[in-house]
N, C-alpha and C. Protein backbone atom coordinates (compact mmCIF):
# COMPACT_ATOMS: atom_id res chain seq x y z
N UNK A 1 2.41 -64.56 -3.08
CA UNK A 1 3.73 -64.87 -2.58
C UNK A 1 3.93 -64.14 -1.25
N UNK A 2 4.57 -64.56 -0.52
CA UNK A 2 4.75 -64.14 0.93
C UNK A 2 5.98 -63.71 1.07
N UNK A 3 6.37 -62.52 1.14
CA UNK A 3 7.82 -62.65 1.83
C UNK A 3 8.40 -62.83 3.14
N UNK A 4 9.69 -62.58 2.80
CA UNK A 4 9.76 -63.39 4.30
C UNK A 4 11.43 -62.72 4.71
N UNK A 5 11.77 -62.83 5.72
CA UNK A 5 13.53 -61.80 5.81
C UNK A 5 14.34 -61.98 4.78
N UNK A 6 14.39 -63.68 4.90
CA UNK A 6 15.26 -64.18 3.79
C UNK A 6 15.11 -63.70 2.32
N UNK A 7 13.77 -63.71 1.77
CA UNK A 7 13.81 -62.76 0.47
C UNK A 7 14.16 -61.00 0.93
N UNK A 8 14.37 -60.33 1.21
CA UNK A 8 14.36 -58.95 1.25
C UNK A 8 16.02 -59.17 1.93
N UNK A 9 16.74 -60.28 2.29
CA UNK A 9 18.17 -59.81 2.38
C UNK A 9 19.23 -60.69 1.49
N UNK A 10 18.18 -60.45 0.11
CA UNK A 10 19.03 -60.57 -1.00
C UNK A 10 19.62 -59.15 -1.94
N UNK A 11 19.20 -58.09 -0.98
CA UNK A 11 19.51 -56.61 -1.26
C UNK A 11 19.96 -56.23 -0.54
N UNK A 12 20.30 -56.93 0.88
CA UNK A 12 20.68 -55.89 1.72
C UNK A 12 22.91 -55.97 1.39
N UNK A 13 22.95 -57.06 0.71
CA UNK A 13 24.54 -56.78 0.41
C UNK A 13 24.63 -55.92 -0.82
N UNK A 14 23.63 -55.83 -1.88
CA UNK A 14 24.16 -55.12 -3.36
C UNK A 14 24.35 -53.75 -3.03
N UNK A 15 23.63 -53.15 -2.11
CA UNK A 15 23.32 -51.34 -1.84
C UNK A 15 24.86 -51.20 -1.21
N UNK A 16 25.42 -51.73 -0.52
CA UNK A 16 26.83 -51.14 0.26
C UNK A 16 27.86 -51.56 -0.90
N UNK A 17 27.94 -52.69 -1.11
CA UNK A 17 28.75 -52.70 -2.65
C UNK A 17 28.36 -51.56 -3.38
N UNK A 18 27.40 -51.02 -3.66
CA UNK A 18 26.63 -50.06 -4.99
C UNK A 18 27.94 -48.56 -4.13
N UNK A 19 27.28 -48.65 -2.98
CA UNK A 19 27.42 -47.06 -2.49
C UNK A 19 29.27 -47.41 -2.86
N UNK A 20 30.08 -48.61 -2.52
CA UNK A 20 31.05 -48.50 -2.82
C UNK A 20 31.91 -48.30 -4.00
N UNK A 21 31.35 -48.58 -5.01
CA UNK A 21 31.40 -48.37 -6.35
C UNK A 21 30.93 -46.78 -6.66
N UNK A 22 30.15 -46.18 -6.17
CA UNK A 22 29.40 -44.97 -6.48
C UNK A 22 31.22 -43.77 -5.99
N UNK A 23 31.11 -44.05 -4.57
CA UNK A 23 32.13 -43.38 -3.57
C UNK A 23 33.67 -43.38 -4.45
N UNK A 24 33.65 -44.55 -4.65
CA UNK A 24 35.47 -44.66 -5.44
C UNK A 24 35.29 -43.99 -6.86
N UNK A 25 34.32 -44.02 -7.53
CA UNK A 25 34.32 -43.49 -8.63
C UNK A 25 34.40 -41.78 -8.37
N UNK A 26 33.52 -41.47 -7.59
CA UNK A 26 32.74 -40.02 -7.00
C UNK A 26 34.18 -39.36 -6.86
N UNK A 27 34.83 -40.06 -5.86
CA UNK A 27 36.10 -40.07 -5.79
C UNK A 27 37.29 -39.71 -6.74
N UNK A 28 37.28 -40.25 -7.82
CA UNK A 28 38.53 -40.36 -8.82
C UNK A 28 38.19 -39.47 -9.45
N UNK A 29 37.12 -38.75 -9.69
CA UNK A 29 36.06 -37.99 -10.74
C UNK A 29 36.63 -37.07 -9.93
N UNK A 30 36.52 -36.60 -8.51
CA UNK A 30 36.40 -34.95 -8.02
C UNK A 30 38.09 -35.08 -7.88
N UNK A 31 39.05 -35.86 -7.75
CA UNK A 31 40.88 -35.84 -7.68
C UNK A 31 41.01 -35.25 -9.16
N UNK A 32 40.63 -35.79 -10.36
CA UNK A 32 40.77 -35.18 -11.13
C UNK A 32 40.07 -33.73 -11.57
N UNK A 33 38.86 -33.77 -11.25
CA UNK A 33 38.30 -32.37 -11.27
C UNK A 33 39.37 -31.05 -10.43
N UNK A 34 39.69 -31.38 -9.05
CA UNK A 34 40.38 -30.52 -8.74
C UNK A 34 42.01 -30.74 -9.30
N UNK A 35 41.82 -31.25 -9.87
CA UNK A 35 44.16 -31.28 -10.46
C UNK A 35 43.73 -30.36 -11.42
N UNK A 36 42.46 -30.44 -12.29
CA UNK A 36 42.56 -29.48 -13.71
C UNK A 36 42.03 -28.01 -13.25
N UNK A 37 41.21 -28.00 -12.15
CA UNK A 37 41.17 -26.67 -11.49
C UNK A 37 42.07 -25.84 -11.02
N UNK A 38 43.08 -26.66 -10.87
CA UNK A 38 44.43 -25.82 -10.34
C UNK A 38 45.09 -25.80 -11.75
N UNK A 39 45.24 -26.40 -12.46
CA UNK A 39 45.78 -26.58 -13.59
C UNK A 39 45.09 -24.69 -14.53
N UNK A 40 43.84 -24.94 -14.63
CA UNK A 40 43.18 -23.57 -14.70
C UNK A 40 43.56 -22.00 -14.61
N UNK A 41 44.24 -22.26 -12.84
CA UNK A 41 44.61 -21.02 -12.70
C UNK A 41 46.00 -20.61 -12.72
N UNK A 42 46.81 -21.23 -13.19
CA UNK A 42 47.65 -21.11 -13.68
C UNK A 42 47.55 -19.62 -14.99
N UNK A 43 48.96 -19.13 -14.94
CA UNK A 43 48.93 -17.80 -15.35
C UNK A 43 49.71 -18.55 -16.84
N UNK A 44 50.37 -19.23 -17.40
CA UNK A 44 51.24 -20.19 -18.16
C UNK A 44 50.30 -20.63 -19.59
N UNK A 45 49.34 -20.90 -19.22
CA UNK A 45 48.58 -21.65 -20.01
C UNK A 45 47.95 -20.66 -21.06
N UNK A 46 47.97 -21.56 -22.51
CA UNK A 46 47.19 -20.61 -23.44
C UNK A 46 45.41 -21.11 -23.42
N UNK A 47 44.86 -19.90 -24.19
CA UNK A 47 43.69 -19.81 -23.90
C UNK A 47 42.43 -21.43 -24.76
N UNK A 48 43.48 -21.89 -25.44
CA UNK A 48 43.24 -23.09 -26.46
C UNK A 48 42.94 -24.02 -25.04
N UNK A 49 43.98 -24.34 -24.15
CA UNK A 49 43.89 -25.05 -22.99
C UNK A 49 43.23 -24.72 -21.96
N UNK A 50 43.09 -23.73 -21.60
CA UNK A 50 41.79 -23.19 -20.93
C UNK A 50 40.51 -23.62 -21.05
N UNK A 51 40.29 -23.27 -22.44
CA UNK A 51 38.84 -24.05 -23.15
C UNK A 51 38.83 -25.44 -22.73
N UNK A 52 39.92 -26.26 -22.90
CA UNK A 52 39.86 -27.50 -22.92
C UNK A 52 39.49 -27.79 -21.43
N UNK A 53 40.28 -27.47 -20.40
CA UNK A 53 39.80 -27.52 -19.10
C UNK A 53 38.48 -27.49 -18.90
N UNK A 54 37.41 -26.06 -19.60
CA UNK A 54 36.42 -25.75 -18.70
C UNK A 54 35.97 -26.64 -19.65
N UNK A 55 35.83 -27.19 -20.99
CA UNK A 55 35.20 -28.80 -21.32
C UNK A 55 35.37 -29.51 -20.11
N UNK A 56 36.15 -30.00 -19.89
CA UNK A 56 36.82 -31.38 -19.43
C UNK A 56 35.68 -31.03 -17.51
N UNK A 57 35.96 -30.14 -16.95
CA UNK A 57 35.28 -30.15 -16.21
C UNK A 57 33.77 -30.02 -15.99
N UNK A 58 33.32 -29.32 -17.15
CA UNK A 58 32.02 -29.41 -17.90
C UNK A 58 31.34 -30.95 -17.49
N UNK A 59 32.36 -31.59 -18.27
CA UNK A 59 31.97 -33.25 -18.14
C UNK A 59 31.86 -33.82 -16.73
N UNK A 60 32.93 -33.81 -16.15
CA UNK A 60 33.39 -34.22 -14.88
C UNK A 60 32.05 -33.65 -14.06
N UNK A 61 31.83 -32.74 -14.18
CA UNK A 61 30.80 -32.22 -13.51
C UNK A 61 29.11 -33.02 -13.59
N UNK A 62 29.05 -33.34 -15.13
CA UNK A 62 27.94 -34.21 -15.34
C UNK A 62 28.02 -34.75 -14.83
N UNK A 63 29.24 -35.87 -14.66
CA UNK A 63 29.19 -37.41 -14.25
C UNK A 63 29.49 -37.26 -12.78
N UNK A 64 30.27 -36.10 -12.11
CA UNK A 64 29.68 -36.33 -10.56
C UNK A 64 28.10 -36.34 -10.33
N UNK A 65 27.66 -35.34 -11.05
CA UNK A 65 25.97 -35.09 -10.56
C UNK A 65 24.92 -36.23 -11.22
N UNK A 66 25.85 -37.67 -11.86
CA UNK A 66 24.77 -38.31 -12.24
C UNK A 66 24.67 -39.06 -10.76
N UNK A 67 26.62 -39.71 -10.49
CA UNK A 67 26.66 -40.27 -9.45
C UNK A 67 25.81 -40.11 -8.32
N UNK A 68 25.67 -38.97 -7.84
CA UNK A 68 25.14 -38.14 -6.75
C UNK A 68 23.53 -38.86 -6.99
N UNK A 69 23.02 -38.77 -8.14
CA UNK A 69 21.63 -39.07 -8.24
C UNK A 69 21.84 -40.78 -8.02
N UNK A 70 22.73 -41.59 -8.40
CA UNK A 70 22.92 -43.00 -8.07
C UNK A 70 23.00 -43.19 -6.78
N UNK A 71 23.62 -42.17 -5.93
CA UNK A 71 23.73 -42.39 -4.45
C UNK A 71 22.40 -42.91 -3.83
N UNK A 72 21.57 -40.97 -4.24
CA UNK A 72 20.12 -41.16 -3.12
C UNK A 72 19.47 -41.87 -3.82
N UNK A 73 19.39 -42.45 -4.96
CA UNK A 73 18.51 -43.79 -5.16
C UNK A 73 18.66 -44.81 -4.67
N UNK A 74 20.23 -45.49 -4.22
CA UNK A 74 20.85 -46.52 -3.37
C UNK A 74 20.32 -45.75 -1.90
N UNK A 75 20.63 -44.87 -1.23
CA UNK A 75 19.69 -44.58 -0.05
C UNK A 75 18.57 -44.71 0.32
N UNK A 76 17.31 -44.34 -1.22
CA UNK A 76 16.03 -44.77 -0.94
C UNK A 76 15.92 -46.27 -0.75
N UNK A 77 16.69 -46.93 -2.14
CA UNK A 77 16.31 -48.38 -1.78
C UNK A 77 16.95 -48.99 -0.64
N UNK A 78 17.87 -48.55 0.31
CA UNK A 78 18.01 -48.77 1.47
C UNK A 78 17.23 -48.67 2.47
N UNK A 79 16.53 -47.33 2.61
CA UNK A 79 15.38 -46.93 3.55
C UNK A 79 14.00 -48.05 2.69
N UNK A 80 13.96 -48.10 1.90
CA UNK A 80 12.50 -49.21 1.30
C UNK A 80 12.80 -50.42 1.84
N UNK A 81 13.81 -50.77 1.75
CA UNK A 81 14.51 -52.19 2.31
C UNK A 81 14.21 -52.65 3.85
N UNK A 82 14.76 -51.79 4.60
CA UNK A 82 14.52 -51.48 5.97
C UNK A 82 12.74 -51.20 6.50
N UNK A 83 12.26 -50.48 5.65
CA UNK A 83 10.73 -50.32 5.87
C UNK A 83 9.83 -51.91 5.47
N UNK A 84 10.48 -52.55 4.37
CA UNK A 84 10.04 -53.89 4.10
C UNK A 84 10.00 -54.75 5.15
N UNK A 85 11.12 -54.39 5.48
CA UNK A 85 11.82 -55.16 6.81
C UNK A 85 10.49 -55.07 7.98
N UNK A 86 10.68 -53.76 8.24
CA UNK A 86 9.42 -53.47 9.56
C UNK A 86 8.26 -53.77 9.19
N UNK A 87 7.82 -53.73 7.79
CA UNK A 87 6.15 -54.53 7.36
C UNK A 87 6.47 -55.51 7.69
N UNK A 88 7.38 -56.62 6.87
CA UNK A 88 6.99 -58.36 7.50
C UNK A 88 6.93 -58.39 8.93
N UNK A 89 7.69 -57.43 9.95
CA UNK A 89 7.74 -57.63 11.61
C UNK A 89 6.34 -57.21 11.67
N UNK A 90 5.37 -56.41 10.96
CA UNK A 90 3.94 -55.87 11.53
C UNK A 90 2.86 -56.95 10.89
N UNK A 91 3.56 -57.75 10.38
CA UNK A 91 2.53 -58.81 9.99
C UNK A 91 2.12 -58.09 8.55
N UNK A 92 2.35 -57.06 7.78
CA UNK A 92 1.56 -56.41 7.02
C UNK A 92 2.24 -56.48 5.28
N UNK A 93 1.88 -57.84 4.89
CA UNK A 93 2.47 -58.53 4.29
C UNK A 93 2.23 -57.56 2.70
N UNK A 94 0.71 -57.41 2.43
CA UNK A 94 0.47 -56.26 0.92
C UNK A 94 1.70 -55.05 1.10
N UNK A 95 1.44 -54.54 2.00
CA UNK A 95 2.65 -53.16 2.05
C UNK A 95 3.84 -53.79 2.02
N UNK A 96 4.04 -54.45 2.71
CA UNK A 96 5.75 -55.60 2.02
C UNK A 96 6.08 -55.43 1.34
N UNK A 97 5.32 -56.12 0.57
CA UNK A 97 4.91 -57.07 -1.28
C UNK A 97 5.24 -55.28 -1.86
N UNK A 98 4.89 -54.03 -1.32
CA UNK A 98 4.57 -53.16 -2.31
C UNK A 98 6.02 -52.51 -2.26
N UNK A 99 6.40 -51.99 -0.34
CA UNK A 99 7.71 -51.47 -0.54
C UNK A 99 8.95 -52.36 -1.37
N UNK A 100 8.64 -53.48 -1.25
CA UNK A 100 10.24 -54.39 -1.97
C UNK A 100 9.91 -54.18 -3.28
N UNK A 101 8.97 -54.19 -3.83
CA UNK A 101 8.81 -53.28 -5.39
C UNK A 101 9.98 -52.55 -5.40
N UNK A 102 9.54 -51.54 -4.53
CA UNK A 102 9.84 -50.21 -5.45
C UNK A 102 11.22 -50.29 -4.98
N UNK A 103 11.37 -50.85 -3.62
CA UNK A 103 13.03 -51.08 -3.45
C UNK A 103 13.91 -51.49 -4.71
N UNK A 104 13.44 -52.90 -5.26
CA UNK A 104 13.91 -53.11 -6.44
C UNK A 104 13.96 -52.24 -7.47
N UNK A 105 12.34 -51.87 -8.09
CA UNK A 105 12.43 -50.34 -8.54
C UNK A 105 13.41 -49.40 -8.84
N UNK A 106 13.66 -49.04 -7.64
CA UNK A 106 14.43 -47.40 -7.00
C UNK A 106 16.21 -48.14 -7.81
N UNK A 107 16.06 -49.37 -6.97
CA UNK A 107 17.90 -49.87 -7.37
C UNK A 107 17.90 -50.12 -8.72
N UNK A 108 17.26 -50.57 -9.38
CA UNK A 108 17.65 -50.44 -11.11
C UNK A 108 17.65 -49.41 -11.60
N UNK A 109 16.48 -48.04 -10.96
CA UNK A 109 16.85 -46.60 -11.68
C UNK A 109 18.24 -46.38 -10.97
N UNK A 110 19.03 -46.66 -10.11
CA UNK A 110 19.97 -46.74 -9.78
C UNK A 110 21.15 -47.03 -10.71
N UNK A 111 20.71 -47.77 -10.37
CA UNK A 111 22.12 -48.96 -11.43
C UNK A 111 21.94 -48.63 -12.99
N UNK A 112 21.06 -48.04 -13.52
CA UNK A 112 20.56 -47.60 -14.87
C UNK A 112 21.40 -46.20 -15.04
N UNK A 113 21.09 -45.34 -13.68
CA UNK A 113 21.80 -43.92 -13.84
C UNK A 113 23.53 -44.57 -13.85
N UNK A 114 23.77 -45.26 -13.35
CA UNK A 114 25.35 -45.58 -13.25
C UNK A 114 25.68 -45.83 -14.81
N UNK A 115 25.22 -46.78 -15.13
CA UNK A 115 25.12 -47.19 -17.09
C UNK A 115 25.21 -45.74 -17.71
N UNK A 116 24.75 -45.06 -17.07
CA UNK A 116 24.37 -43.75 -18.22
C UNK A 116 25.47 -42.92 -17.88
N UNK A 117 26.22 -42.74 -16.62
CA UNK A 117 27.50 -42.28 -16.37
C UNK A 117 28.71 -43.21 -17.36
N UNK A 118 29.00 -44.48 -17.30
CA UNK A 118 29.76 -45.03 -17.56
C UNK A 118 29.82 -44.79 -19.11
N UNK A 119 28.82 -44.37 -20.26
CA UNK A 119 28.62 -44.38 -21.21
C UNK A 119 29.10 -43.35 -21.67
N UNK A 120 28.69 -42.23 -20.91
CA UNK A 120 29.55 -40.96 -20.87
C UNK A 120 30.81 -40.63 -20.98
N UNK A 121 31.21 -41.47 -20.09
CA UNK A 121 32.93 -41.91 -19.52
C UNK A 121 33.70 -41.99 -21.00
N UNK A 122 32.70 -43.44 -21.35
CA UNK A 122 33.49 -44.26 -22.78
C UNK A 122 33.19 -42.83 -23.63
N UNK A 123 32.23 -42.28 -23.92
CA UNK A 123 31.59 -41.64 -25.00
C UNK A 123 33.40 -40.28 -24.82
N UNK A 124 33.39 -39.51 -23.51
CA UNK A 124 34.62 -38.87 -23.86
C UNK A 124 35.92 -39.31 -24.00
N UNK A 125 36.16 -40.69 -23.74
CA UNK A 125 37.46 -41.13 -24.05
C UNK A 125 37.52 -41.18 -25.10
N UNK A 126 36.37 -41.77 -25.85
CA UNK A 126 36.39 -41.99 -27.64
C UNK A 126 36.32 -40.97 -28.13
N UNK A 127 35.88 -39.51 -27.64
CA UNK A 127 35.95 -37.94 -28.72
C UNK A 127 37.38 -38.02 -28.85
N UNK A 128 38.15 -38.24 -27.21
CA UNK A 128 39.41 -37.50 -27.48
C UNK A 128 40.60 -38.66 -28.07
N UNK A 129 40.37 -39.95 -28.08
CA UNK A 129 40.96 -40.59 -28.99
C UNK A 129 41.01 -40.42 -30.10
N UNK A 130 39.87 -39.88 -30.52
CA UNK A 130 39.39 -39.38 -32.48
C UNK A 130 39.94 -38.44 -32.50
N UNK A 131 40.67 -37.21 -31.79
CA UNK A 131 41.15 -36.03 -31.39
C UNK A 131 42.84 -36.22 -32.05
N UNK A 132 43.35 -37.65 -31.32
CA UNK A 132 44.54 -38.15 -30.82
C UNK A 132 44.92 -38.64 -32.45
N UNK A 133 44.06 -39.50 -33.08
CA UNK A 133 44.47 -40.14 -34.32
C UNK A 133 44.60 -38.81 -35.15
């Protein structure tokens, strides 16, 4: 199989959508991380809620640092993308064929680490609903 621009810029729209999805989440994750940090130092609070905080940020903390790993995998498969790009311009069609691999590759361990954040997400809403009943 030969590639050709047209196959390799069927990725070049999912990675800026991805990074946008990554950013707004990254986002909502560190607004709330810092409201319960201030919430923290507060002199008011009993030590029952305290605990609960340094949980709650415990978590928050995972799921920024999965994001973070979703980012530079959307970066690599950006830079693989772009390097694909410059093989078909060098005529050097095997190395093509090899970087759009792993481009693809790189973006499903991508999009796989995001699944594994989002699961997380559900997984603590459902402790503290079971908390709530």
């Amino acid at each position: 199989m030969e590639l050709t621009y047209s196959t390799i810029a069927l990725l070049f729209p999912a990675i800026p959508l991805m990074f946008l999805v990554y950013s707004n989440t990254s986002m909502g994750i560190g607004a709330r991380l810092r409201e319960i940090l201030e919430k923290a130092h507060e002199e008011t609070i009993t030590e029952t809620v305290k605990q609960r905080i340094r949980d709650e940020a415990l978590y928050l903390s995972k799921r920024l640092a999965l994001l973070r790993i979703c980012q530079v995998f959307a970066g690599l498969t950006f830079l693989l993308n772009i390097s694909t790009m410059f093989s078909i311009y060098a005529m050097e069609q095997v190395l093509a064929q090899s970087l759009f691999a792993g481009a693809v590759i790189v973006f499903m361990i991508s999009i796989i680490c995001y699944l594994v954040e989002i699961f997380i997400a559900v997984a603590a809403i459902r402790t503290i609903w079971n908390k709530i009943k």
